[in-house]
C-alpha atoms as a PDB file:
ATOM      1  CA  UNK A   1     -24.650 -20.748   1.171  1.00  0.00           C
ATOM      2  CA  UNK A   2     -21.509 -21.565   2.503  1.00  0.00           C
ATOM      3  CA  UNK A   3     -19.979 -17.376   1.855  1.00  0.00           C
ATOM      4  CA  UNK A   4     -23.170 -15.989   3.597  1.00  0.00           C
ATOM      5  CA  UNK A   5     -22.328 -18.183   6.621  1.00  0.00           C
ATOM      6  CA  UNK A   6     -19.308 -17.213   6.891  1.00  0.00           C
ATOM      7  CA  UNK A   7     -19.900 -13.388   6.358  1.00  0.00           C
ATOM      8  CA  UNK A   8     -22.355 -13.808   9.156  1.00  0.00           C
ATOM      9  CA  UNK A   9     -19.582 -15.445  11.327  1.00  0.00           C
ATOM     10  CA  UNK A  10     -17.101 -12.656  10.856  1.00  0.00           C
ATOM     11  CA  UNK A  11     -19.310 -10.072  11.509  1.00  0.00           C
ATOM     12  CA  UNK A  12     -20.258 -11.863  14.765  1.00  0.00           C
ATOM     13  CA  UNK A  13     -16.599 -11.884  15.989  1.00  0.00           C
ATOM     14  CA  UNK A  14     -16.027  -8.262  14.569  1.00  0.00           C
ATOM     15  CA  UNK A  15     -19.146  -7.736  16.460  1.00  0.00           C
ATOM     16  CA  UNK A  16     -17.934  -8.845  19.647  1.00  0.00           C
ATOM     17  CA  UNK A  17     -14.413  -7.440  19.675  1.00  0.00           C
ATOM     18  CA  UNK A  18     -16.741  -4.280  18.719  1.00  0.00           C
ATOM     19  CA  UNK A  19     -18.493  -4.305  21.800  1.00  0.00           C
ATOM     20  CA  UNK A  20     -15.051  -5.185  23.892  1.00  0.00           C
ATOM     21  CA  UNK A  21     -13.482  -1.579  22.509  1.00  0.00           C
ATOM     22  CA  UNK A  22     -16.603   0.087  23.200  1.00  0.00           C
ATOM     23  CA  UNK A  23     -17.297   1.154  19.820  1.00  0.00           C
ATOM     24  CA  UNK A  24     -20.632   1.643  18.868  1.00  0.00           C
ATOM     25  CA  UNK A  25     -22.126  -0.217  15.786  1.00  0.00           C
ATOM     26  CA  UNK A  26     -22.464   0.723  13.229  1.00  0.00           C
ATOM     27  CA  UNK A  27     -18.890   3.008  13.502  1.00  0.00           C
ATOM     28  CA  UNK A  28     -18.840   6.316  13.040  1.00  0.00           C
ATOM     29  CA  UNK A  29     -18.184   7.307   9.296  1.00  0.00           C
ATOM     30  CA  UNK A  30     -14.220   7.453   9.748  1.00  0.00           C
ATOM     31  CA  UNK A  31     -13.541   4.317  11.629  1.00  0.00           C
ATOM     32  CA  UNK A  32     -15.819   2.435   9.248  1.00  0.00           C
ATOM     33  CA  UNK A  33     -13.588   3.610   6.500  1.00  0.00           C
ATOM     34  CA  UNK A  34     -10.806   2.495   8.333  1.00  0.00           C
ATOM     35  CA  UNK A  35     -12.082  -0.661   9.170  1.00  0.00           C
ATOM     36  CA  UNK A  36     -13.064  -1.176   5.486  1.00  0.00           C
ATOM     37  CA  UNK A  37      -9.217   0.174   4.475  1.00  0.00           C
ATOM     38  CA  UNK A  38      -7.792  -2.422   6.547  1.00  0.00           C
ATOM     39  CA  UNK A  39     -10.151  -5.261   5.425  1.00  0.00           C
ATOM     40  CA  UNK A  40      -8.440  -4.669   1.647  1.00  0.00           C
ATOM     41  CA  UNK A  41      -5.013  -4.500   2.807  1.00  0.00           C
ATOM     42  CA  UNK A  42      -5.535  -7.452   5.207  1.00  0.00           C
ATOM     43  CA  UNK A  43      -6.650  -9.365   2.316  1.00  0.00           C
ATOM     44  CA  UNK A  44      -3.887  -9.146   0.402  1.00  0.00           C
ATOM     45  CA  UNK A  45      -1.466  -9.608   3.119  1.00  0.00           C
ATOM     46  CA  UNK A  46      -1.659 -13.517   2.479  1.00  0.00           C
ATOM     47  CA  UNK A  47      -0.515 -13.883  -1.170  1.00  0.00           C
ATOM     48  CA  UNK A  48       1.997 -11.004  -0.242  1.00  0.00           C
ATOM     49  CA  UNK A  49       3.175 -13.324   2.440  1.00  0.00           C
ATOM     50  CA  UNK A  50       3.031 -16.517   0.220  1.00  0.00           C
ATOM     51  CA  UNK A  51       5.430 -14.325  -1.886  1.00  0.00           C
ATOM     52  CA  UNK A  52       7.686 -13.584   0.309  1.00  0.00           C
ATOM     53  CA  UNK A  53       7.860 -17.102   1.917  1.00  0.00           C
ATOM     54  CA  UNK A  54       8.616 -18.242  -1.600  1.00  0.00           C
ATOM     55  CA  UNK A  55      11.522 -15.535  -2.334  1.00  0.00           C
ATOM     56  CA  UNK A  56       9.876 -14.219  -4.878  1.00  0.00           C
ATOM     57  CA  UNK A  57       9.403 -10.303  -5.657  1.00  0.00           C
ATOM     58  CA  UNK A  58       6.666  -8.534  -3.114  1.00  0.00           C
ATOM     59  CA  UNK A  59       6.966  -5.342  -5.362  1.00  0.00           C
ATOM     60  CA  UNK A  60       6.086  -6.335  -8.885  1.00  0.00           C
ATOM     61  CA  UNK A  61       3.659  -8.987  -7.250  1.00  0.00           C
ATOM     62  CA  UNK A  62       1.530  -6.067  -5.896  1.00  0.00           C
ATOM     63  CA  UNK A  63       1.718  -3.926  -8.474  1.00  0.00           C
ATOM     64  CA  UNK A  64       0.692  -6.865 -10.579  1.00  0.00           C
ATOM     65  CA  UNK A  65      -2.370  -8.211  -8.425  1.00  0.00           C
ATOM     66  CA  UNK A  66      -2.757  -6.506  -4.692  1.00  0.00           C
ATOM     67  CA  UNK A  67      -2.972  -2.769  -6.059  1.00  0.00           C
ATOM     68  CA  UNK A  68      -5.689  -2.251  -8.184  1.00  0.00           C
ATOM     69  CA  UNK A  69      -7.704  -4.272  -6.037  1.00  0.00           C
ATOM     70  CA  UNK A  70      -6.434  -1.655  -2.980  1.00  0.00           C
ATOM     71  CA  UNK A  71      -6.686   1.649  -4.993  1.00  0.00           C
ATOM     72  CA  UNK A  72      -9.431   1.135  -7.393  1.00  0.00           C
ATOM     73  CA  UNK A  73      -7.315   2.056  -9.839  1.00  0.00           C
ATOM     74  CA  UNK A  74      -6.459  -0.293 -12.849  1.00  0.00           C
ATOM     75  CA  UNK A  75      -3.067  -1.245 -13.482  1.00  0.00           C
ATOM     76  CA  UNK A  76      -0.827   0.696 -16.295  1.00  0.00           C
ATOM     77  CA  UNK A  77       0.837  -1.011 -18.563  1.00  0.00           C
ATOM     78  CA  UNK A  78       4.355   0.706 -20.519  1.00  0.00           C
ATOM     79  CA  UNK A  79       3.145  -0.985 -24.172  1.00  0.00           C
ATOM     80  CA  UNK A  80       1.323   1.499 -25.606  1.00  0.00           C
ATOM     81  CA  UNK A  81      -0.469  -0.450 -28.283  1.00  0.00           C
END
């Protein structure tokens, strides 16, 4: 229960900062893409962060765990077996 409530909280405060823009809901196609483009990138700004806070590498970390989940695409890996 506790995911649906706080979908339904988000998309209250997108909502309102929505309606303070003056963008109509639902957005036309190309914002809505954008919107849903930033929603995966904004996600994975935290562990990024967390990365980089810890000193660790931001590079092989997202290729690791942020990009498929950006792209769609599945990681590569170089052994061939």
């Amino acid at each position: 229960m506790k995911p649906y409530l706080v979908a339904l909280g988000i998309g209250l405060l997108v909502g309102a900062l929505y309606s303070l823009l003056g963008t109509r809901s639902p957005a036309p196609p190309a914002i809505a893409l954008l919107g849903l483009l930033g929603m995966l990138l904004g996600e994975q700004a935290v562990p990024l962060a967390r990365q980089a806070l810890k000193g660790q590498e931001v590079i092989a970390f997202w290729k690791a765990n942020c990009a498929a989940r950006v792209t769609g695409v599945p990681p590569t890996t170089d052994d061939p077996s």
